[in-house]
C-alpha atoms as a PDB file:
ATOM      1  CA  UNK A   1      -4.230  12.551   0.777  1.00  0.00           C
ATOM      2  CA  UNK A   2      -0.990  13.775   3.320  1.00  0.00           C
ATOM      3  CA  UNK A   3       1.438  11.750   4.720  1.00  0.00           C
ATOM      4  CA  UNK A   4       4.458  13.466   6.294  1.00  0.00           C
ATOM      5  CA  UNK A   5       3.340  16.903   5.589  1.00  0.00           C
ATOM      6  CA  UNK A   6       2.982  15.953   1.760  1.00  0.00           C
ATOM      7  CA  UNK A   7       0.195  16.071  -0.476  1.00  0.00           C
ATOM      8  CA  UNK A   8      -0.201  13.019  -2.328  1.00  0.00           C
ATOM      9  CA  UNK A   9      -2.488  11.086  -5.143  1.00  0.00           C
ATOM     10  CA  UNK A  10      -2.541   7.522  -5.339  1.00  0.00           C
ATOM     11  CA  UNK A  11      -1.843   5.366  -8.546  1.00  0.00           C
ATOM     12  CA  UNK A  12      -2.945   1.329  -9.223  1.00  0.00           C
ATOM     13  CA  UNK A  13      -0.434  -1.283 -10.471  1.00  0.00           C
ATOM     14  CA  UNK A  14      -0.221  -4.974 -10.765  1.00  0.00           C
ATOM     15  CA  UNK A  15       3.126  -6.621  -9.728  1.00  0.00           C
ATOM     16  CA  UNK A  16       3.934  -9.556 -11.829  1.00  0.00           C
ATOM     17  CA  UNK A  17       2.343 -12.350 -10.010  1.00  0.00           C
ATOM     18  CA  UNK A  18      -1.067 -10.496 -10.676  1.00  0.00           C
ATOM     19  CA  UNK A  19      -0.874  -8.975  -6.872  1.00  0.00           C
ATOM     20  CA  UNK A  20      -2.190  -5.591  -6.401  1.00  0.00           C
ATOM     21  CA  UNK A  21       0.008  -2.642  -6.060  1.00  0.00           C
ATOM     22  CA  UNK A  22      -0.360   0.873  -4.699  1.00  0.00           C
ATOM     23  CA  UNK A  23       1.727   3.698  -6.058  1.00  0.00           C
ATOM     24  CA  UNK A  24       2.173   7.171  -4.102  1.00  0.00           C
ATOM     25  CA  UNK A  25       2.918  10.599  -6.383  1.00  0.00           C
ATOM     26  CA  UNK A  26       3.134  13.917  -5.380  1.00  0.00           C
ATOM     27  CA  UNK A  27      -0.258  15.771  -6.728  1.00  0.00           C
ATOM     28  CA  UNK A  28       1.521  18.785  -7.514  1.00  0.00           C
ATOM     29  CA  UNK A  29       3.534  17.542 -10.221  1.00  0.00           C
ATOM     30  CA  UNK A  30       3.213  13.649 -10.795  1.00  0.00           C
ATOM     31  CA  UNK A  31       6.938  12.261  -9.624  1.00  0.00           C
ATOM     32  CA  UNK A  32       6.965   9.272  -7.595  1.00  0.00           C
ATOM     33  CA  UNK A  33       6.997   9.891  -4.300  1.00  0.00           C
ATOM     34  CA  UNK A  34       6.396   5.958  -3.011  1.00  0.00           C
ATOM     35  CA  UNK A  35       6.110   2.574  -3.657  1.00  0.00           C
ATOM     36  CA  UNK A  36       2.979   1.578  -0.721  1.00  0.00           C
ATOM     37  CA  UNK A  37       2.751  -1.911  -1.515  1.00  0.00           C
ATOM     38  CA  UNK A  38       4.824  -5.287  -1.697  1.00  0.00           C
ATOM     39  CA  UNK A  39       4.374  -8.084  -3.540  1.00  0.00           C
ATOM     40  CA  UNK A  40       4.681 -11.893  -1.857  1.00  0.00           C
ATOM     41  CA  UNK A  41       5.185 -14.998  -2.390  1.00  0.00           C
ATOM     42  CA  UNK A  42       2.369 -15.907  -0.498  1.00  0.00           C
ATOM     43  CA  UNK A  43      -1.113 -16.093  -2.222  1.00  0.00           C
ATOM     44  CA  UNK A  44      -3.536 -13.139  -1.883  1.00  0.00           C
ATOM     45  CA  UNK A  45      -7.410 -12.524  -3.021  1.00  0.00           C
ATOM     46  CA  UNK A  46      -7.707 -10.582  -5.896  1.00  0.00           C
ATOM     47  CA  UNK A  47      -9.278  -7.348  -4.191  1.00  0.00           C
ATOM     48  CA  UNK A  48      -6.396  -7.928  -1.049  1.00  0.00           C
ATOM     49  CA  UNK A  49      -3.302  -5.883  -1.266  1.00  0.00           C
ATOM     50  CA  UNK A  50      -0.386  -6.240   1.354  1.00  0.00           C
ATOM     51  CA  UNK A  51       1.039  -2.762   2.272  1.00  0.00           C
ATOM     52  CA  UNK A  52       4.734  -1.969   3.217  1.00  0.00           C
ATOM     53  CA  UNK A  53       4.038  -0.797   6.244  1.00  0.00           C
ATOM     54  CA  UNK A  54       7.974  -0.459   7.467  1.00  0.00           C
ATOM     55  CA  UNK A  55      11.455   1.083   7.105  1.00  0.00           C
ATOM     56  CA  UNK A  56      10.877   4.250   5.451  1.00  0.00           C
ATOM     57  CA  UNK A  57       7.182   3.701   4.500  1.00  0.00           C
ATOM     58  CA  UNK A  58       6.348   3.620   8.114  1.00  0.00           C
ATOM     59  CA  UNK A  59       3.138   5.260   8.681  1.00  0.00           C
ATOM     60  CA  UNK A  60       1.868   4.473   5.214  1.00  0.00           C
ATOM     61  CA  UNK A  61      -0.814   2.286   6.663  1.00  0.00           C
ATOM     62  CA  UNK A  62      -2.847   4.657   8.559  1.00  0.00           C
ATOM     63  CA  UNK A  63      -2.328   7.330   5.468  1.00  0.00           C
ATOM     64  CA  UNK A  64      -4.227   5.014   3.210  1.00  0.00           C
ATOM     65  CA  UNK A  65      -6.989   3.877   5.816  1.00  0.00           C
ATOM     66  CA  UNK A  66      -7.641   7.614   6.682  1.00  0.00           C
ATOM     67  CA  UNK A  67      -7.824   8.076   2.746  1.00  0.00           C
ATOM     68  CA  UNK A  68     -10.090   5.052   2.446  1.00  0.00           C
ATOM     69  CA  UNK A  69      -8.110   3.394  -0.304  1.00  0.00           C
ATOM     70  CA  UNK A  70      -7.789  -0.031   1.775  1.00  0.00           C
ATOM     71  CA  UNK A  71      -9.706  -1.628   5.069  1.00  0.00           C
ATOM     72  CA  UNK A  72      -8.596  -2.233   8.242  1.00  0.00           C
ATOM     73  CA  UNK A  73      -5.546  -5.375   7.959  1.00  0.00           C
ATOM     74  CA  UNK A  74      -7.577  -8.645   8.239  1.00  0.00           C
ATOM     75  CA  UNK A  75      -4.285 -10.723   8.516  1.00  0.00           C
ATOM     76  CA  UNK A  76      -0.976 -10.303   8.654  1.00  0.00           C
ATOM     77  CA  UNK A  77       1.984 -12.152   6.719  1.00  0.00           C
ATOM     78  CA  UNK A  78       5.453 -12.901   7.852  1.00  0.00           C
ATOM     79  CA  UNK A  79       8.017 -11.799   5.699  1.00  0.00           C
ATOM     80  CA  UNK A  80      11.928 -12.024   6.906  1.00  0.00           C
ATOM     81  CA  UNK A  81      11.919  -9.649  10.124  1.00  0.00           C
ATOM     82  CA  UNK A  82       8.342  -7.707   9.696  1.00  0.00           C
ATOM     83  CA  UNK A  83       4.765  -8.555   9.476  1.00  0.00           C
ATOM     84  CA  UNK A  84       2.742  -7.365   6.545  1.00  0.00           C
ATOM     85  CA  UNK A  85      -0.742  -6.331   7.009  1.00  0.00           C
ATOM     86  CA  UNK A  86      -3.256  -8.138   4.198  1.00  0.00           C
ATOM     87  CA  UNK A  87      -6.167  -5.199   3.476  1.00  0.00           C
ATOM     88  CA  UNK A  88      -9.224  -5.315   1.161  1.00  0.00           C
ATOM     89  CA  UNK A  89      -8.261  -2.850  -1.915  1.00  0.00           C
ATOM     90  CA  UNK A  90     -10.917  -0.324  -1.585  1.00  0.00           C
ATOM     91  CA  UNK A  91     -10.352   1.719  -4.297  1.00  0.00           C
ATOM     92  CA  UNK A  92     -10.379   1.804  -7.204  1.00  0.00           C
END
């Protein structure tokens, strides 16, 4: 996938309360390149992931819909100043 001009592969995680995580790495050579996911405190299905979609991952959101690694946000979740889109995990 691209996002800013970058060529990208996504990796899978688990945070520690069992939430889904999405990890960004270059393709070219494997070094982390972004963290596209947060973990709340607030409950979430076990094929939902909620995507940091702000600060300096702005723009993530469309990148992984146009890659077709999540659906369209079904909700949204306040957390402090920002509202975090809730999408199905569609991959992998």
């Amino acid at each position: 996938m691209k996002h800013k001009g970058k060529t990208l592969r996504a990796t899978y995680s688990k945070y520690g309360n069992g939430q889904n995580g999405i990890i960004l790495d270059y393709a070219s050579n494997g070094q982390s390149y972004m963290v596209a996911s947060v973990a709340l405190d607030h409950p979430l299905q076990s094929d939902e992931v909620a995507i940091k979609n702000y600060s300096e991952n702005e723009g993530i959101l469309d990148t992984l819909l146009d890659a077709g690694i999540i659906a369209t946000p079904h909700r949204f979740v306040s957390s402090g100043f920002v509202q975090i889109p809730i999408c199905k995990l569609l991959k992998p």
